[in-house]
PDB file of N, CA and C in Angstrom:
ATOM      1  N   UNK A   1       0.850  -1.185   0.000  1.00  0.00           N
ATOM      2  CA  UNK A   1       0.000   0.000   0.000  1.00  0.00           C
ATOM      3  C   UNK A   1       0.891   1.243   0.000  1.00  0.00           C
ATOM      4  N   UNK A   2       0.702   2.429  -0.494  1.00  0.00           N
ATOM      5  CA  UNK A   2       1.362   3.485  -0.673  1.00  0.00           C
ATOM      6  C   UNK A   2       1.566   3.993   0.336  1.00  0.00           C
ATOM      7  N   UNK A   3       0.736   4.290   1.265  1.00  0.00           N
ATOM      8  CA  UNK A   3       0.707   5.064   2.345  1.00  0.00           C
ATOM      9  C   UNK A   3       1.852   4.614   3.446  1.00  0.00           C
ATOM     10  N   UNK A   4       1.457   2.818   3.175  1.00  0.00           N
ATOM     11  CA  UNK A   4       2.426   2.198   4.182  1.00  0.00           C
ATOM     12  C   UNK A   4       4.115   2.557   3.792  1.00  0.00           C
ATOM     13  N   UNK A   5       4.088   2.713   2.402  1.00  0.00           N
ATOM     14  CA  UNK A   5       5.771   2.835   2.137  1.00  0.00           C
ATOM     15  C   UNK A   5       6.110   3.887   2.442  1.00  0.00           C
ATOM     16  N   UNK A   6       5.128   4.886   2.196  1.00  0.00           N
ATOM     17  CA  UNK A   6       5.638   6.237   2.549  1.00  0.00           C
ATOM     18  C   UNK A   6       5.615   6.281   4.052  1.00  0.00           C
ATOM     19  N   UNK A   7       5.524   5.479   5.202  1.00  0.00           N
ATOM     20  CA  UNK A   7       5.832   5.667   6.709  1.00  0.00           C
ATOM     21  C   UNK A   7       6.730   5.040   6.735  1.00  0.00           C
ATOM     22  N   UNK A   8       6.834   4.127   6.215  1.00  0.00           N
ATOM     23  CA  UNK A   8       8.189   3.154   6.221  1.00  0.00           C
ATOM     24  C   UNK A   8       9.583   3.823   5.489  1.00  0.00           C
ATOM     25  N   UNK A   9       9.291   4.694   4.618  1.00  0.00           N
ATOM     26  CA  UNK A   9      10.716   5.522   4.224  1.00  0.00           C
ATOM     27  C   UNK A   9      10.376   6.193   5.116  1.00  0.00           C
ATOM     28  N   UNK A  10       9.549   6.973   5.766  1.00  0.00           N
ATOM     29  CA  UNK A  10      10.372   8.070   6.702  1.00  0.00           C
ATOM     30  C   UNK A  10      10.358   7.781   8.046  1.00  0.00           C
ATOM     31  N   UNK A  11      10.209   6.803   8.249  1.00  0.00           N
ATOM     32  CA  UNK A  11      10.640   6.052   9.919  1.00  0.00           C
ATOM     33  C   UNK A  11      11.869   5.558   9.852  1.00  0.00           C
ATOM     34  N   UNK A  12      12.163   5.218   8.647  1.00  0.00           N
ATOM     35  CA  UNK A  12      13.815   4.942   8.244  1.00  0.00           C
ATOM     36  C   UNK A  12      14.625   5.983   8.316  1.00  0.00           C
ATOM     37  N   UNK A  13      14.486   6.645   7.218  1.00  0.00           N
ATOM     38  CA  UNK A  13      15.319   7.831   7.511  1.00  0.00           C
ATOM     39  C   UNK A  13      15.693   8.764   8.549  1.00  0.00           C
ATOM     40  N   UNK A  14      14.043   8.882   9.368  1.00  0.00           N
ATOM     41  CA  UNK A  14      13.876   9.459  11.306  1.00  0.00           C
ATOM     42  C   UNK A  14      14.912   8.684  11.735  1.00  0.00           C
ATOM     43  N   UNK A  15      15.051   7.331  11.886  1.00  0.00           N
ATOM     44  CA  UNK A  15      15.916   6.356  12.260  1.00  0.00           C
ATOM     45  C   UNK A  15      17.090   6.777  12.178  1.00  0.00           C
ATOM     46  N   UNK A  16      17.574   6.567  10.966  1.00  0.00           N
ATOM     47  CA  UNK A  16      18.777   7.178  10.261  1.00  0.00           C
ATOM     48  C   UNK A  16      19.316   8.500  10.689  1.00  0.00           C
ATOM     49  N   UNK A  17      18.648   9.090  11.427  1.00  0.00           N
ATOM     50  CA  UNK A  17      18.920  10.649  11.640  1.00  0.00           C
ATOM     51  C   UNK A  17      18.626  11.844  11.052  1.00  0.00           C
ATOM     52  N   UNK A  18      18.123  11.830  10.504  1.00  0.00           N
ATOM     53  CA  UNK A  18      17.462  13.333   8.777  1.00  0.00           C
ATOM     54  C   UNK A  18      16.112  13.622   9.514  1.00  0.00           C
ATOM     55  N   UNK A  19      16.481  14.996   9.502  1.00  0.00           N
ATOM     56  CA  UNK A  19      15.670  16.226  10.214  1.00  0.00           C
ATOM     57  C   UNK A  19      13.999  15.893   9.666  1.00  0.00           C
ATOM     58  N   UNK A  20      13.675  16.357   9.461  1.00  0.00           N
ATOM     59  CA  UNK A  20      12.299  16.720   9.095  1.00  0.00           C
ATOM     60  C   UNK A  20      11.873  17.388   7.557  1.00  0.00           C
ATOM     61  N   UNK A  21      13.203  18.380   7.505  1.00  0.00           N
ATOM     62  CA  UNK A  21      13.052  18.974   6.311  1.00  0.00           C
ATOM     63  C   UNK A  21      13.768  18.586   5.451  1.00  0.00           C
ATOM     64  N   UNK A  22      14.801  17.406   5.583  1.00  0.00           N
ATOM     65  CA  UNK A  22      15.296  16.710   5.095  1.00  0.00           C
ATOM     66  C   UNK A  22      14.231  15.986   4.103  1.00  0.00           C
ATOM     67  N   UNK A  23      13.589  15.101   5.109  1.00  0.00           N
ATOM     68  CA  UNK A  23      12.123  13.607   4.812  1.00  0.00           C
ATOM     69  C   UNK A  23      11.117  14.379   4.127  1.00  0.00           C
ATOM     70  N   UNK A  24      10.953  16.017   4.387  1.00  0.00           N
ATOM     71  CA  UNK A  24      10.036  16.354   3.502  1.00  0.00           C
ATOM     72  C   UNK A  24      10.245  16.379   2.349  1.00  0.00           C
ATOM     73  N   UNK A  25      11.477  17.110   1.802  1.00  0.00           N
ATOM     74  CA  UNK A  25      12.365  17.578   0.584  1.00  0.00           C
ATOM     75  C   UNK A  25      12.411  16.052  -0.358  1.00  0.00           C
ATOM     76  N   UNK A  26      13.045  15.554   0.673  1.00  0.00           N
ATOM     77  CA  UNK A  26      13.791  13.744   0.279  1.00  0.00           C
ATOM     78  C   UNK A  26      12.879  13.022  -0.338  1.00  0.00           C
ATOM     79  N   UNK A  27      11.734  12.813   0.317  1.00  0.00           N
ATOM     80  CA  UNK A  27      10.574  11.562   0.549  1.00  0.00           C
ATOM     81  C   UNK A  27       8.937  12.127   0.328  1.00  0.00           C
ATOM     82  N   UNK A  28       8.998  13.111   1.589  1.00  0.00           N
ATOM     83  CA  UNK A  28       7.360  13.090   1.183  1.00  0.00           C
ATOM     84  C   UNK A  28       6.611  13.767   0.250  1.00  0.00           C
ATOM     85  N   UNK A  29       7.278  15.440  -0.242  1.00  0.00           N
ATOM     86  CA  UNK A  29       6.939  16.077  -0.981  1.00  0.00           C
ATOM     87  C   UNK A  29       6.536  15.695  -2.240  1.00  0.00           C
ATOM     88  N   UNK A  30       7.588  14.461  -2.882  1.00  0.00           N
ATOM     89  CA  UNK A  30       7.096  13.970  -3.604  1.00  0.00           C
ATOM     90  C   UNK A  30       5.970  12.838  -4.213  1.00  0.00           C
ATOM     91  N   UNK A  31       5.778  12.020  -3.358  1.00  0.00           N
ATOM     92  CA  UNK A  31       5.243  11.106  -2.969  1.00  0.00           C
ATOM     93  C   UNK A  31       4.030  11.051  -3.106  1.00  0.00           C
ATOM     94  N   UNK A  32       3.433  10.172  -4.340  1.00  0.00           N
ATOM     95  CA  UNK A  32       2.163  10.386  -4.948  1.00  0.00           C
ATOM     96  C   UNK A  32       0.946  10.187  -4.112  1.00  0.00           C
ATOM     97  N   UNK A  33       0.510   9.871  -2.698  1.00  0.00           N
ATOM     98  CA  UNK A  33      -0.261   9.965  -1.759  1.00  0.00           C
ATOM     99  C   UNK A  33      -0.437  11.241  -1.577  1.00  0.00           C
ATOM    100  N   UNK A  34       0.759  12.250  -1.220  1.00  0.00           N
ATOM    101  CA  UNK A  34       0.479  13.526  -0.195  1.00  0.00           C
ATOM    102  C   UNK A  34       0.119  14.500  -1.428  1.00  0.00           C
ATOM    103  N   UNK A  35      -1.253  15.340  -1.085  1.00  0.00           N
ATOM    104  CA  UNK A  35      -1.780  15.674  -1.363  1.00  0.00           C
ATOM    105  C   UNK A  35      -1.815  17.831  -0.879  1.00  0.00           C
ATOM    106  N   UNK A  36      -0.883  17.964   0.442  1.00  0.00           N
ATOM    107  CA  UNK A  36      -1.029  18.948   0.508  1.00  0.00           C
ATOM    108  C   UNK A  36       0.839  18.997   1.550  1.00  0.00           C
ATOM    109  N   UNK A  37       0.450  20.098   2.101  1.00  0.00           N
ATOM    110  CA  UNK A  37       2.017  20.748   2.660  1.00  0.00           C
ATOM    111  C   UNK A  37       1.361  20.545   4.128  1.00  0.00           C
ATOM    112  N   UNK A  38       2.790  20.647   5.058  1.00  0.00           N
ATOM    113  CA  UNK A  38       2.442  20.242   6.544  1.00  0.00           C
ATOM    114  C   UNK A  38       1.688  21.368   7.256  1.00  0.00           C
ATOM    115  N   UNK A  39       1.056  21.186   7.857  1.00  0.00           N
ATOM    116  CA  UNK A  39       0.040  21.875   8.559  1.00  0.00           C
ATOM    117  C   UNK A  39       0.548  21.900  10.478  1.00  0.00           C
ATOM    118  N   UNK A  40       0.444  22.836  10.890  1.00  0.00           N
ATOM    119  CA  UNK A  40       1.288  22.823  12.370  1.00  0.00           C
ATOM    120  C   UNK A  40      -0.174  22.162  13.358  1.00  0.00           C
ATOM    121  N   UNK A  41      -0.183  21.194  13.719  1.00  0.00           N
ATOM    122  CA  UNK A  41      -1.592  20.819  13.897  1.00  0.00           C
ATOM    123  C   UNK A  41      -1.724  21.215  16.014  1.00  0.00           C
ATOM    124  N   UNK A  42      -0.406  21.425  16.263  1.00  0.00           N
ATOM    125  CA  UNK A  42      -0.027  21.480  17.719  1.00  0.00           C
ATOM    126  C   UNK A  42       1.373  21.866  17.880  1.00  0.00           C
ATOM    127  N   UNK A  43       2.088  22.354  18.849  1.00  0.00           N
ATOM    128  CA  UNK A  43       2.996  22.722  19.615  1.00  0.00           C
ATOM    129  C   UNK A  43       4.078  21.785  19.309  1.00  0.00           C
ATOM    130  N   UNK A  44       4.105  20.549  18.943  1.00  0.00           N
ATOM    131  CA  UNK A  44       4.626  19.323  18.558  1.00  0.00           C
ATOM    132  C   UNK A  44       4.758  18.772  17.230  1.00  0.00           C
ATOM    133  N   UNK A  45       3.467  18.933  16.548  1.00  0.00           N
ATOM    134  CA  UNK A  45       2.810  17.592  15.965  1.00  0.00           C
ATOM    135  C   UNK A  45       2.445  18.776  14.772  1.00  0.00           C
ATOM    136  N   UNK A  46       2.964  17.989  13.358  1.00  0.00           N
ATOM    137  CA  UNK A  46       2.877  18.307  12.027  1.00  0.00           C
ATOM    138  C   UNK A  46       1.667  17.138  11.162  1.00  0.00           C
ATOM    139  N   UNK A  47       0.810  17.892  10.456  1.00  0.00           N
ATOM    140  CA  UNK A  47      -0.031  17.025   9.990  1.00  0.00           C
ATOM    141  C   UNK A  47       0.358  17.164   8.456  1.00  0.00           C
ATOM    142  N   UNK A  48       0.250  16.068   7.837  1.00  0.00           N
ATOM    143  CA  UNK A  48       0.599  16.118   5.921  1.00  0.00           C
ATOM    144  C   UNK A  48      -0.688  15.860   5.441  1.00  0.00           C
ATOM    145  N   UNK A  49      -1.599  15.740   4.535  1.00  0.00           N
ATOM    146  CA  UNK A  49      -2.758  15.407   4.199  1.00  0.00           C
ATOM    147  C   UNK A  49      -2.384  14.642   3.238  1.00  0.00           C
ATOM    148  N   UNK A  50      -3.206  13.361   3.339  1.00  0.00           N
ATOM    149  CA  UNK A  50      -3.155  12.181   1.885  1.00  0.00           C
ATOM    150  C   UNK A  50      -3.912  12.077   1.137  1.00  0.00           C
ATOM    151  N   UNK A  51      -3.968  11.364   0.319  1.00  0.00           N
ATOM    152  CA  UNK A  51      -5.342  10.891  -0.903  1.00  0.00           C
ATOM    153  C   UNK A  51      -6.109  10.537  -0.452  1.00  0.00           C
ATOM    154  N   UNK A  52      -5.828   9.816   0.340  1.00  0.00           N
ATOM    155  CA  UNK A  52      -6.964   8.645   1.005  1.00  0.00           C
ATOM    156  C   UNK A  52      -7.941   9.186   2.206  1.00  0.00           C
ATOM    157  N   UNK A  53      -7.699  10.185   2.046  1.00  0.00           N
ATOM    158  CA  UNK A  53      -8.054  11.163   3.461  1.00  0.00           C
ATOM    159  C   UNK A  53      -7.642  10.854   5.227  1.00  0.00           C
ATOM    160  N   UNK A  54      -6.603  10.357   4.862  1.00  0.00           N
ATOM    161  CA  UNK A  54      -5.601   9.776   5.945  1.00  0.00           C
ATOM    162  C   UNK A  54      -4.774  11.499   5.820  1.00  0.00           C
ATOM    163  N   UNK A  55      -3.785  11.253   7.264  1.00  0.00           N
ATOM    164  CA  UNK A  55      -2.680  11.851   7.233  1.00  0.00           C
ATOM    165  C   UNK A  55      -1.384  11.310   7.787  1.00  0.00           C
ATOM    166  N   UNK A  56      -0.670  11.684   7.408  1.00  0.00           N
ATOM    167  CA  UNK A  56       1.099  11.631   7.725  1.00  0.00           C
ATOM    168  C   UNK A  56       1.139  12.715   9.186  1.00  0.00           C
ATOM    169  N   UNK A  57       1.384  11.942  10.018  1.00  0.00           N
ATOM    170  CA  UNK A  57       1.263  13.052  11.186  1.00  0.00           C
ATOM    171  C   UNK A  57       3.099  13.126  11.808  1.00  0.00           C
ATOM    172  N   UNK A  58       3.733  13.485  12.005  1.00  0.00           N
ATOM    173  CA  UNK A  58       5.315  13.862  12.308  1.00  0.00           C
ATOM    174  C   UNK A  58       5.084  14.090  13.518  1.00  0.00           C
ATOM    175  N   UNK A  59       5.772  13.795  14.688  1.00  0.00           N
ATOM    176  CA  UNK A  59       5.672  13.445  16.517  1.00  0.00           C
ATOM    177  C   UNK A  59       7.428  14.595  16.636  1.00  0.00           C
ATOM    178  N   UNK A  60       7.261  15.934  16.623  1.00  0.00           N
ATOM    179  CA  UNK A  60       8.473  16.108  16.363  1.00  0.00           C
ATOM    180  C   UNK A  60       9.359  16.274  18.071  1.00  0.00           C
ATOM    181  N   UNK A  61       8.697  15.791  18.790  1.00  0.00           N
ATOM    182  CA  UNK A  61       9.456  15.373  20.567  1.00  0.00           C
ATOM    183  C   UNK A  61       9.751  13.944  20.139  1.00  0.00           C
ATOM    184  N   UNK A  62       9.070  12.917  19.599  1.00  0.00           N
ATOM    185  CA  UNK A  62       9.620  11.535  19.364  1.00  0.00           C
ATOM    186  C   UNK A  62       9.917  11.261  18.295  1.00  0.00           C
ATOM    187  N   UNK A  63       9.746  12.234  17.900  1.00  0.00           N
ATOM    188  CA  UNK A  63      10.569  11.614  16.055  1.00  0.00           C
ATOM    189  C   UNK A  63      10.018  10.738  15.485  1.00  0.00           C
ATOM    190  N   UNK A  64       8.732  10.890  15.571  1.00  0.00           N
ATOM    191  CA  UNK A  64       8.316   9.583  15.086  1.00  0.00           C
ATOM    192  C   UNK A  64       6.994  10.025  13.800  1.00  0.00           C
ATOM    193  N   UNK A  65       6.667   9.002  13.410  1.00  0.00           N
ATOM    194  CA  UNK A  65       5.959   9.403  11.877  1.00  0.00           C
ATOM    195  C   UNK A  65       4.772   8.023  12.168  1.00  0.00           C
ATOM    196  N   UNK A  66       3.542   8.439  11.775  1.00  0.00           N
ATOM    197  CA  UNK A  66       2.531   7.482  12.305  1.00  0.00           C
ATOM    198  C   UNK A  66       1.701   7.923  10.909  1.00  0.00           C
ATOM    199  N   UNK A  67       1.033   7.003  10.287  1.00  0.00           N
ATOM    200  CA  UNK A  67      -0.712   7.294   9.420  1.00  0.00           C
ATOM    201  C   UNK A  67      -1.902   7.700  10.900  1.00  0.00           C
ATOM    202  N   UNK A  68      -2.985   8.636  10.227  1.00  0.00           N
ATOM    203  CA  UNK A  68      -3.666   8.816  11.154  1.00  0.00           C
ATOM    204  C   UNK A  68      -5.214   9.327   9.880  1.00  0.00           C
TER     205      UNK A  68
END
């Protein structure tokens, strides 16, 4: 599934060490799911919007990248 690869490259790369604006530039911007630009959804927490009407949500205290 698309959505799944696109968490799976950027939980890798989070892994790997590459910032945020790195995974955006790198990975998600392009990435035929995402549908819009990150949205500051909280104090923390970056939302991406998908096709599927899912989002790419970025945990930027845990570094972590979840579908939501």
């Amino acid at each position: 599934m698309p959505t799944t690869d696109l968490l799976q490259r950027c939980t890798a790369a989070a892994l790997n060490g590459a910032d945020f604006p790195t995974i955006w530039h790198d990975i998600i911007k392009g990435h035929p799911v995402v549908v819009g630009v990150p949205v500051q959804a909280d104090l923390n927490r970056l939302e991406i919007p998908l096709l599927n009407h899912q989002r790419l949500v970025f945990d930027s205290v845990a570094k972590e990248f979840r579908i939501a």
